[in-house]
C-alpha atoms as a PDB file:
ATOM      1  CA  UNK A   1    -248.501  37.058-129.378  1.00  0.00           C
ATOM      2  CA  UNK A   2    -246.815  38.506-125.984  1.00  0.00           C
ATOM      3  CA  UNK A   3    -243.122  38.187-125.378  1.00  0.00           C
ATOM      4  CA  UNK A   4    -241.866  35.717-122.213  1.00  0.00           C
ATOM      5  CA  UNK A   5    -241.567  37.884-119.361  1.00  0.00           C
ATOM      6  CA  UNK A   6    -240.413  37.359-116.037  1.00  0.00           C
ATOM      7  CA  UNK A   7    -242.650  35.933-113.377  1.00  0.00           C
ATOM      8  CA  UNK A   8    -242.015  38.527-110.906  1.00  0.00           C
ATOM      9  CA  UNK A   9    -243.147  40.912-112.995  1.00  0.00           C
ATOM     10  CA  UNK A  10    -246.088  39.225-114.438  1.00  0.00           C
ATOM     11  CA  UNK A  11    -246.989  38.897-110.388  1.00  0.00           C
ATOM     12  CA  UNK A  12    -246.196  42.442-110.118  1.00  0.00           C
ATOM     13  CA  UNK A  13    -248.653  43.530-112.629  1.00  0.00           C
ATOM     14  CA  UNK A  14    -251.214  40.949-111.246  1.00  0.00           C
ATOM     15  CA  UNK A  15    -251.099  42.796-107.364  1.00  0.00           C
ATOM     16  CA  UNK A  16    -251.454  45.654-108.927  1.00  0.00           C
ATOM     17  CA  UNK A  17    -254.342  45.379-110.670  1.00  0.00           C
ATOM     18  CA  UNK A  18    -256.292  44.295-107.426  1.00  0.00           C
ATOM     19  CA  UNK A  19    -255.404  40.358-107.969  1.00  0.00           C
ATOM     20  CA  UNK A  20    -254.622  37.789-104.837  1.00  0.00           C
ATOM     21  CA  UNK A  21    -252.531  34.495-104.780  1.00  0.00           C
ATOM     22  CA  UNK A  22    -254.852  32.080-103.793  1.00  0.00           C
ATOM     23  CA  UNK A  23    -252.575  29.123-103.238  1.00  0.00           C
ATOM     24  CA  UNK A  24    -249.006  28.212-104.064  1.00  0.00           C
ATOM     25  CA  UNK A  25    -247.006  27.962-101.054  1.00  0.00           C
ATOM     26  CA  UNK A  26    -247.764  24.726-100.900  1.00  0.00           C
ATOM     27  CA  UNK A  27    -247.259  21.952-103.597  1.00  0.00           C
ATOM     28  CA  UNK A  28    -247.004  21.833-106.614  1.00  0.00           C
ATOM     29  CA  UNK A  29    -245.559  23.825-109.715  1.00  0.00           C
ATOM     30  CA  UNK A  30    -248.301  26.648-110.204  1.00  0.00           C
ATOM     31  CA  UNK A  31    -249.408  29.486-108.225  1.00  0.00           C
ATOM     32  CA  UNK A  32    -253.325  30.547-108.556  1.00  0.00           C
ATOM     33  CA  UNK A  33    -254.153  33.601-108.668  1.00  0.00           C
ATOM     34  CA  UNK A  34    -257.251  35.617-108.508  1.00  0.00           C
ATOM     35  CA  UNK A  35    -258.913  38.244-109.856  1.00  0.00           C
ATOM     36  CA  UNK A  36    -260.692  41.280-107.969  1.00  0.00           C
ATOM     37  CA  UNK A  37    -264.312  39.949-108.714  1.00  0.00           C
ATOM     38  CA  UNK A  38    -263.749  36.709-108.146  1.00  0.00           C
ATOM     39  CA  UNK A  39    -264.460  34.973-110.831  1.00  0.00           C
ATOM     40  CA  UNK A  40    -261.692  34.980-112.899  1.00  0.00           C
ATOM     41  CA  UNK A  41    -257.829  32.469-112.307  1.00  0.00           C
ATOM     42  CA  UNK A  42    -255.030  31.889-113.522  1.00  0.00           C
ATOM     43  CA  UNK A  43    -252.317  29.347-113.052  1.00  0.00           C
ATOM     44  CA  UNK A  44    -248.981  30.893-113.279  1.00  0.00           C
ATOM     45  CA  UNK A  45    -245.743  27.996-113.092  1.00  0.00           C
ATOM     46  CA  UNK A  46    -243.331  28.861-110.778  1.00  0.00           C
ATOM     47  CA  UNK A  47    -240.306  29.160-113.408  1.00  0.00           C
ATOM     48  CA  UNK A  48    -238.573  32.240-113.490  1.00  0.00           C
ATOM     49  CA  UNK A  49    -238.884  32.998-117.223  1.00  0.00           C
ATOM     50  CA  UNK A  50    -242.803  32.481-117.926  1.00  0.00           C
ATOM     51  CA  UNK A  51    -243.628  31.448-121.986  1.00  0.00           C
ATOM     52  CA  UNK A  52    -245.340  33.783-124.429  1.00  0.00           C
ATOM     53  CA  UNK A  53    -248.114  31.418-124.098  1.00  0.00           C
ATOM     54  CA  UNK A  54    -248.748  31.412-120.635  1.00  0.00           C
ATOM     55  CA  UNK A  55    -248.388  35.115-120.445  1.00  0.00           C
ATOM     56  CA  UNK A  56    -251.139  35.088-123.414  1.00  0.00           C
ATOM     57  CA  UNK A  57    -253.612  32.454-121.395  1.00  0.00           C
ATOM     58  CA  UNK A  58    -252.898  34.690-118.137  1.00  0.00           C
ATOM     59  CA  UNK A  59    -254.283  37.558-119.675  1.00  0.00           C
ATOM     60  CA  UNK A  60    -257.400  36.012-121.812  1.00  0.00           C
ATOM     61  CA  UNK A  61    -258.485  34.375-118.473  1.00  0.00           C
ATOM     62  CA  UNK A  62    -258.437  37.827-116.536  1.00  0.00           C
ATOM     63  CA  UNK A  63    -261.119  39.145-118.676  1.00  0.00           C
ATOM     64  CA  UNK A  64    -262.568  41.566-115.943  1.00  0.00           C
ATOM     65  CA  UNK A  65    -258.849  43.268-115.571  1.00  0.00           C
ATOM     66  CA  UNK A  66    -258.448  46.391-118.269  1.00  0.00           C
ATOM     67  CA  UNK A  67    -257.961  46.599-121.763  1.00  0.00           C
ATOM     68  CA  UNK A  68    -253.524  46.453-122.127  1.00  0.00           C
ATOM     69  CA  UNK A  69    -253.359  45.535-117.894  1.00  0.00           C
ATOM     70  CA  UNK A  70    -249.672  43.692-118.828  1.00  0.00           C
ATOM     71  CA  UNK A  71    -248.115  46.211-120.594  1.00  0.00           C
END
């Protein structure tokens, strides 16, 4: 399982990669997030310390990013 990481690195690692925010200057408590292609989001909470899990769902659902993208 990943370790918590902070979300401005986990964002960091997202623009990187070729990913977009989507929404999240709006409402709410998430910020979506795109992939390159498309097809793949993620919701990422707008906490400062994101969970192991989250981290872990962020990077099963960007399945079109490369093999160890968030390390």
């Amino acid at each position: 399982m990943p370790k918590e990481m902070e979300r401005r690195d986990l964002e960091k690692a997202l623009r990187s990669h070729g990913c977009l925010l989507k929404s999240g200057s709006g409402r709410g408590p998430h910020n979506k997030w795109v992939c390159p292609c498309g097809s793949h989001t993620a919701n990422i909470p707008r906490h400062p310390i994101i969970s192991p899990g989250v981290v872990g769902n962020t990077m099963e659902r960007m399945a079109c990013l490369p093999e160890g993208w968030l390390q």
